[in-house]
Structure formats: C-alpha cells, structure tokens
N, C-alpha and C. Protein backbone atom coordinates (compact mmCIF):
# COMPACT_ATOMS: atom_id res chain seq x y z
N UNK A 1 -17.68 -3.56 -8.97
CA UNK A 1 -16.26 -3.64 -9.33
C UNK A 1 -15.50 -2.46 -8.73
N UNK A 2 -16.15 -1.25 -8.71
CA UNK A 2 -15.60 0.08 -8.13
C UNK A 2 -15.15 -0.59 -6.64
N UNK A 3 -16.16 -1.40 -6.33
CA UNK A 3 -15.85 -1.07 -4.63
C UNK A 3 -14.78 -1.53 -4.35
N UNK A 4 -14.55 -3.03 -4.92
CA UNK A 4 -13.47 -3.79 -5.14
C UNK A 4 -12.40 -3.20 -5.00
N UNK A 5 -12.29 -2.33 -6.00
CA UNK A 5 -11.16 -1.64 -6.11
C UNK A 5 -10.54 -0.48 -5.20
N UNK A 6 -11.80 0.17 -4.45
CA UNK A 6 -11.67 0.67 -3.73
C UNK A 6 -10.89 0.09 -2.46
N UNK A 7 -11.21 -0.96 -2.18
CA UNK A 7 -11.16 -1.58 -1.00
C UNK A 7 -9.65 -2.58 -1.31
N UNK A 8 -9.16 -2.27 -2.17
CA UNK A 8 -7.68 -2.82 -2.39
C UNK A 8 -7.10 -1.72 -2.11
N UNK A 9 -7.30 -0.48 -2.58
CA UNK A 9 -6.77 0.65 -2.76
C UNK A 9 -6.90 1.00 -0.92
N UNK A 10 -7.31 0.75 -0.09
CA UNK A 10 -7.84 1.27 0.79
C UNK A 10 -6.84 0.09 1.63
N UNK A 11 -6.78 -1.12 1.64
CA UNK A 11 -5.76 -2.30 2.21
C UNK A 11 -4.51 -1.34 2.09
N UNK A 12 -3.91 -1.29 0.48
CA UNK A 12 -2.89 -1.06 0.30
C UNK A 12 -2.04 0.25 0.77
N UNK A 13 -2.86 1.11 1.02
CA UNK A 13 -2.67 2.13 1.95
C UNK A 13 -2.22 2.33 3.68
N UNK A 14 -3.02 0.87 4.27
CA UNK A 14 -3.15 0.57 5.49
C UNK A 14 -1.61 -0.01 5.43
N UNK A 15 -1.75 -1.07 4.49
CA UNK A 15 -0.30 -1.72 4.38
C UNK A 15 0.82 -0.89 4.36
N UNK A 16 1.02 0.15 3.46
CA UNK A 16 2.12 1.06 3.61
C UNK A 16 2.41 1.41 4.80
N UNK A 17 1.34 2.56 5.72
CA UNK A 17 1.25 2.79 6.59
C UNK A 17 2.11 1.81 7.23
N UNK A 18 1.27 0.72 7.39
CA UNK A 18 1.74 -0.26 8.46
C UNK A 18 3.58 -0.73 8.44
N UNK A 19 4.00 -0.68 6.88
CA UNK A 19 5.15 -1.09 6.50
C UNK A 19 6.11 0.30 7.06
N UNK A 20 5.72 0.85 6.78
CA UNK A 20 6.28 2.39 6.69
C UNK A 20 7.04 2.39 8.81
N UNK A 21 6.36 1.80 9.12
CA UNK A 21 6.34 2.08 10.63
C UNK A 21 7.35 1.02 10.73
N UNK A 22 7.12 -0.05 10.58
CA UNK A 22 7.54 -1.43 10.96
C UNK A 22 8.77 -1.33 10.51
N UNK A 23 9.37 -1.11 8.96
CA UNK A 23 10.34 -1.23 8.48
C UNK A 23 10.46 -0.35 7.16
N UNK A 24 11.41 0.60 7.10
CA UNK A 24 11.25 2.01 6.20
C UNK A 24 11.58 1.17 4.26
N UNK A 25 12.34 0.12 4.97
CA UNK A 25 12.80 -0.85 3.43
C UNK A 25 11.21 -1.26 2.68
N UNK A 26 10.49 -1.61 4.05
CA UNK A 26 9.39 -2.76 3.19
C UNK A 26 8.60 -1.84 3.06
N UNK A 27 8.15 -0.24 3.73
CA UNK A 27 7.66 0.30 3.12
C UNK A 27 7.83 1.12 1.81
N UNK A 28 9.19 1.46 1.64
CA UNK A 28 9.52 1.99 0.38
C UNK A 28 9.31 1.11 -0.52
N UNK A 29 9.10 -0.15 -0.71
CA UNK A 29 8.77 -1.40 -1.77
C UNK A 29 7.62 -1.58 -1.94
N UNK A 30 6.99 -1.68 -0.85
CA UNK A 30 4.83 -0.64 -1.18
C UNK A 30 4.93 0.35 -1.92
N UNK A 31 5.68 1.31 -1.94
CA UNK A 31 5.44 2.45 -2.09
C UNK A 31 5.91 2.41 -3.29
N UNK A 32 6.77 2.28 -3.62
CA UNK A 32 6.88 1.81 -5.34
C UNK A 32 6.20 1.05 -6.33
N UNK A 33 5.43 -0.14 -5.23
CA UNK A 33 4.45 -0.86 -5.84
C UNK A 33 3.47 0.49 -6.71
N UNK A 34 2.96 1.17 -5.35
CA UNK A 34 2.10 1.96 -5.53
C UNK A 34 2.12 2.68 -6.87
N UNK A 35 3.07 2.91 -6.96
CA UNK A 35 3.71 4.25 -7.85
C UNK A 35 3.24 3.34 -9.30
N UNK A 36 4.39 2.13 -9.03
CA UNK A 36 4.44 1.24 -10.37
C UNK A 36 2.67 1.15 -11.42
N UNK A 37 1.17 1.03 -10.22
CA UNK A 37 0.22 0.44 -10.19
C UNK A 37 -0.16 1.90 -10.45
C-alpha cells in the first residue's frame, strides 16, 4: 500500500512539474490540489 502511494505521490509531482511548464494556471491548480491532499 506504501508503494502505491508512493508512486501517486511521485506521478503527481511529475504532473506539476509538467503543468508548471506548460501552463502556470494548470499548474497552480496541482499545486493546490497538492496542498488541499
């Protein structure tokens, strides 16, 4: 179950990243996810 979680935690990071670059809106809405979670 750890890893699981790890490995969301580890996506969702990539995703920011990735959002963060692409578009500063859709990453700030990850990034709140984040916060929210």
């Amino acid at each position: 179950m750890r890893g699981l979680l790890y490995l969301i935690a580890v996506i969702l990071v990539i995703a920011w990243i990735f959002g963060a670059f692409v578009t500063p809106f859709g990453g700030n809405i990850i990034h709140v996810l984040l916060v929210i979670a």
